[in-house]
N, C-alpha and C. Protein backbone atom coordinates (compact mmCIF):
# COMPACT_ATOMS: atom_id res chain seq x y z
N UNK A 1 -9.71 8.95 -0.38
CA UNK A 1 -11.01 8.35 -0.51
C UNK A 1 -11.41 7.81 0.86
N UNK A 2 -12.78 8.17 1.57
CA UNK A 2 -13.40 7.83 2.05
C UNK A 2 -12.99 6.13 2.69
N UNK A 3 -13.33 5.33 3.58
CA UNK A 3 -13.16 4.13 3.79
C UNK A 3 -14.47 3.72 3.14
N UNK A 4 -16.06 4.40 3.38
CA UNK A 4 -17.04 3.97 3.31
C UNK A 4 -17.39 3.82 1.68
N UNK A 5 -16.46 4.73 1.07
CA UNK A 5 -16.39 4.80 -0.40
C UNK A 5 -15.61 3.80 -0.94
N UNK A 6 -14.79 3.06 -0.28
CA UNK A 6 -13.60 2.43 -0.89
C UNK A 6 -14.68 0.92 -0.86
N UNK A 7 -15.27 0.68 0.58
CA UNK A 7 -15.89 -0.28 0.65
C UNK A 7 -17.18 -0.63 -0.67
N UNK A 8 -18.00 1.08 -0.80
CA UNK A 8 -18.71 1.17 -2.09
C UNK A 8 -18.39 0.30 -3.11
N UNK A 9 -17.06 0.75 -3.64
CA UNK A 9 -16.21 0.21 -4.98
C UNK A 9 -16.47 -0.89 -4.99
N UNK A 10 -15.61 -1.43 -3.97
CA UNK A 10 -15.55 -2.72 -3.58
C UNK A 10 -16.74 -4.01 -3.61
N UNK A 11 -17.91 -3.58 -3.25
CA UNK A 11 -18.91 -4.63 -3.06
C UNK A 11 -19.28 -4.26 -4.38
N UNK A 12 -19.40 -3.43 -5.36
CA UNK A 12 -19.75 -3.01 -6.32
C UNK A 12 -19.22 -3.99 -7.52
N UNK A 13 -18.12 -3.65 -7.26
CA UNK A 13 -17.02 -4.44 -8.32
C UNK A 13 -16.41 -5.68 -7.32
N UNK A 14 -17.37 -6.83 -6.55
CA UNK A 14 -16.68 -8.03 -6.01
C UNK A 14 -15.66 -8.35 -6.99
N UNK A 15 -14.44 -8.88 -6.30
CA UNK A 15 -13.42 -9.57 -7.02
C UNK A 15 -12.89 -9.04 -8.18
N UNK A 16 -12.85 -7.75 -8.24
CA UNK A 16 -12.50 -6.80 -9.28
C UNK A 16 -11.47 -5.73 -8.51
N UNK A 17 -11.69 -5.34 -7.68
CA UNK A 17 -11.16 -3.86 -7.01
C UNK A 17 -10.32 -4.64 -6.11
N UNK A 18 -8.54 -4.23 -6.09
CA UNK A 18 -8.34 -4.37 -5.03
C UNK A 18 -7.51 -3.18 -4.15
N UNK A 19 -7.71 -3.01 -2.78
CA UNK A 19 -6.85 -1.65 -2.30
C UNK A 19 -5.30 -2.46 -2.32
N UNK A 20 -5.09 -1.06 -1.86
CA UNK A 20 -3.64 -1.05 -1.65
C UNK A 20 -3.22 0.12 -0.88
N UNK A 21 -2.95 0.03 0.52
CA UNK A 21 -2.99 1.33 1.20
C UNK A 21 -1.73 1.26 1.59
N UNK A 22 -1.09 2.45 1.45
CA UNK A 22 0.11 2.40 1.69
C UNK A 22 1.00 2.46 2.95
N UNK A 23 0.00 2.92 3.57
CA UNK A 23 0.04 2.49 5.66
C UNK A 23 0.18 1.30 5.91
N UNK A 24 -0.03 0.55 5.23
CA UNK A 24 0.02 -1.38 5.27
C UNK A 24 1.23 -1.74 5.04
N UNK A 25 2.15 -0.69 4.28
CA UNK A 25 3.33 -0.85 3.84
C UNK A 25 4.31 -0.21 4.32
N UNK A 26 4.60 0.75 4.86
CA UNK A 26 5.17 1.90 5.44
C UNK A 26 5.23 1.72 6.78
N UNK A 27 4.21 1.62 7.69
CA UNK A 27 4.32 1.64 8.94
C UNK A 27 4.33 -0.07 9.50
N UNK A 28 5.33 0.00 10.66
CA UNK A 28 4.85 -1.15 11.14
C UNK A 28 4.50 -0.71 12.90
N UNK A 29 5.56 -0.47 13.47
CA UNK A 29 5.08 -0.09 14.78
C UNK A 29 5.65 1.37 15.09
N UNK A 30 6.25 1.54 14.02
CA UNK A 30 6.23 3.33 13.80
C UNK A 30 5.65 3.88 12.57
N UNK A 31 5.45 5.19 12.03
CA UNK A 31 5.63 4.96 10.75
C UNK A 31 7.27 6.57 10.28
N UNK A 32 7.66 5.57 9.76
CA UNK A 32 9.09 6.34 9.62
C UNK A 32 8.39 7.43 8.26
N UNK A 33 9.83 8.72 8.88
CA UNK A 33 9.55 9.94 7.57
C UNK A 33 11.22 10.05 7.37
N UNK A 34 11.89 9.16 7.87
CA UNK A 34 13.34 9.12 7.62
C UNK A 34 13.51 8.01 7.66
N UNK A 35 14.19 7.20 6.19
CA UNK A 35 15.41 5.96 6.78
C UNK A 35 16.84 5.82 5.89
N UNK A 36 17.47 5.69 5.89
CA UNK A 36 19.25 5.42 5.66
C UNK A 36 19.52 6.33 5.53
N UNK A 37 19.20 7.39 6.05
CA UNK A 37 19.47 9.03 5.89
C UNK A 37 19.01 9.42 4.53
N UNK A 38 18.01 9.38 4.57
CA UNK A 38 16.81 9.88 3.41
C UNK A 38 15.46 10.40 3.87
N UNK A 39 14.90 11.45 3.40
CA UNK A 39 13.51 11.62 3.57
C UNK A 39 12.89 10.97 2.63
N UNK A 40 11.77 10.27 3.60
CA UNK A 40 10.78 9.55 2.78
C UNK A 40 9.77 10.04 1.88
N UNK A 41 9.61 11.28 2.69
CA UNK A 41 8.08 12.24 1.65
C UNK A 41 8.72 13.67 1.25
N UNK A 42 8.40 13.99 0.18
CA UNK A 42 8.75 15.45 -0.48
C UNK A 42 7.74 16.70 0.44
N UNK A 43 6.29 15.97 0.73
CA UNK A 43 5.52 17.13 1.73
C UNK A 43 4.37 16.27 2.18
N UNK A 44 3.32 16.75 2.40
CA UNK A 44 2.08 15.68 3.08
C UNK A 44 1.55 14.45 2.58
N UNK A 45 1.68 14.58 1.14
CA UNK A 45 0.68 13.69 0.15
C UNK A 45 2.02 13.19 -0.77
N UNK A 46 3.36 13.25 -1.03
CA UNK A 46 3.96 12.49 -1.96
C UNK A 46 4.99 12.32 -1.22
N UNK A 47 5.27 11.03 -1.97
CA UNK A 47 7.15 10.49 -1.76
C UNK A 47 7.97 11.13 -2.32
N UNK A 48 9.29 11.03 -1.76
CA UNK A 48 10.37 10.82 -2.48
C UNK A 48 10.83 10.23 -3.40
N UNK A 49 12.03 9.93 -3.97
CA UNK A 49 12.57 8.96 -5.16
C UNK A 49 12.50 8.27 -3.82
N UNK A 50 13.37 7.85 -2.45
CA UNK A 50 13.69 7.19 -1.65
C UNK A 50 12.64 6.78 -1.07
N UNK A 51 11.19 7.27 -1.22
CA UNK A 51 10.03 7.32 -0.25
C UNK A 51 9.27 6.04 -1.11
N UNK A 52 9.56 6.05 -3.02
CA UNK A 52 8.95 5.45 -3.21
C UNK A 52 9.84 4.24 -3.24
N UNK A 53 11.43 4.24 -2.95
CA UNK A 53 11.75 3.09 -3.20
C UNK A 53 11.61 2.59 -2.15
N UNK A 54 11.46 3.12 -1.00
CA UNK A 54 10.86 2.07 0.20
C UNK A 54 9.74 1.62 0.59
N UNK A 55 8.86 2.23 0.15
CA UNK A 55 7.41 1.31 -0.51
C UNK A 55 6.75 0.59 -1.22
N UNK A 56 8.16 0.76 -2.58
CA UNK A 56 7.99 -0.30 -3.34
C UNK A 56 8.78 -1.66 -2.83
N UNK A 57 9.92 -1.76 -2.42
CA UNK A 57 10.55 -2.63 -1.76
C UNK A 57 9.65 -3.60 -0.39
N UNK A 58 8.84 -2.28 -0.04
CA UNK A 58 8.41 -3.24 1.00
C UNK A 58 6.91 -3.68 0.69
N UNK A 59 6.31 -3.02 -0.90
CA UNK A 59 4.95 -4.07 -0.76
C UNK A 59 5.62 -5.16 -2.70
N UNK A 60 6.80 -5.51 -2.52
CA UNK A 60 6.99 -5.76 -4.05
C UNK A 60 6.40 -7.36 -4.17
N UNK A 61 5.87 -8.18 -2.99
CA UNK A 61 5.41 -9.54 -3.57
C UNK A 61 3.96 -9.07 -3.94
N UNK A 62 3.07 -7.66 -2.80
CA UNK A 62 2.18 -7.78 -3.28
C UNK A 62 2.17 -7.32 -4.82
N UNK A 63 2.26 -6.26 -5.03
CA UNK A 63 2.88 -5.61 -6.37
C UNK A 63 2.86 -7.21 -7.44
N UNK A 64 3.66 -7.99 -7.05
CA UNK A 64 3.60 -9.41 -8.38
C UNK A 64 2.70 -10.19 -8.22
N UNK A 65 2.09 -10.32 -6.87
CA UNK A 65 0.87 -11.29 -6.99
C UNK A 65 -0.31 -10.53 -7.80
N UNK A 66 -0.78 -9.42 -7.68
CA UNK A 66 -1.56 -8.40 -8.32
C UNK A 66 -1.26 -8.46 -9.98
N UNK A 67 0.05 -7.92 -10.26
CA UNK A 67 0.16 -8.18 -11.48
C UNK A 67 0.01 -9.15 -12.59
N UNK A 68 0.99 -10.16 -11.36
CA UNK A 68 0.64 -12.04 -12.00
C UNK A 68 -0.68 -12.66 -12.29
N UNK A 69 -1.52 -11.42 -12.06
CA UNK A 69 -2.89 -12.23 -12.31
C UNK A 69 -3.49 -12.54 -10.74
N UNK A 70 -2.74 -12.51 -9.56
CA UNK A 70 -3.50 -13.07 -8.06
C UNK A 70 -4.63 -12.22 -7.97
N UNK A 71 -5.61 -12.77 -7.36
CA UNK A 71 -7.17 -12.80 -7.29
C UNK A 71 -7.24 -11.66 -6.09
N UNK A 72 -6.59 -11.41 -5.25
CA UNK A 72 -6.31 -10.54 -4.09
C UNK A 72 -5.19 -9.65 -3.98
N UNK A 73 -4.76 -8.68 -3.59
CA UNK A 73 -3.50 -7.94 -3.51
C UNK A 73 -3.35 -7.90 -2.19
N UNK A 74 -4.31 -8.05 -1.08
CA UNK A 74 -4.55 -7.84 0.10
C UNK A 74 -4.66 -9.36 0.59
N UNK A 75 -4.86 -10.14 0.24
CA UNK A 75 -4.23 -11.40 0.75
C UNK A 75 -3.16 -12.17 0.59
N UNK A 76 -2.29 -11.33 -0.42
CA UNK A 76 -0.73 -11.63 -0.38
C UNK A 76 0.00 -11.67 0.36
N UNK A 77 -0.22 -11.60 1.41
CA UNK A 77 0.75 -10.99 2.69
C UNK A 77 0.70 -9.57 2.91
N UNK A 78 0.08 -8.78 2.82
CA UNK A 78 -0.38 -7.10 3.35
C UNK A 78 -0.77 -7.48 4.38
N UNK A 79 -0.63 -6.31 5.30
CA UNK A 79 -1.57 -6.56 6.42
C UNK A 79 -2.76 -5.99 6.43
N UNK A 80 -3.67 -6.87 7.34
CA UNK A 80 -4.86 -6.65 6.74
C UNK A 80 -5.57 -5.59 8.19
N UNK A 81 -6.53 -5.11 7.72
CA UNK A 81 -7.46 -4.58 9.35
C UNK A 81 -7.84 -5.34 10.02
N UNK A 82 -8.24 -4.65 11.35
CA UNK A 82 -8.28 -5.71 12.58
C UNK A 82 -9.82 -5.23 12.34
């Protein structure tokens, strides 16, 4: 999806929609396609079993603030755009 589309949603549905991009989670000053001797992605567009357990591991507070009811998923501690 589009950024300009995501933003659409977004002002559309204030305080309803929240992203969750998975570049926020995955990369920090690299973005790895290998770690503990695992491939992370099966091909361009999906994970691994290992691909998703390291994305889930690394966005899992946002993941509970979202679920728990938090008002933001992206102000949980994700990083946000500059």
């Amino acid at each position: 999806m589009s950024s300009l589309r995501r933003f659409h949603v977004q002002s559309k549905y204030p305080g309803r929609v929240d992203l969750l991009k998975p570049v926020d989670y995955l990369c920090d000053q690299t973005c790895p396609t290998y770690h503990a001797g695992h491939w992370l992605y099966w091909d361009a567009t999906h994970f691994t079993l290992a691909g998703s357990t390291f994305m889930t591991d690394r966005a899992a507070s946002t993941f509970r603030t979202f679920i728990l009811g938090g008002s933001n998923a992206m102000s949980s501690g994700a990083p946000t755009e500059n």
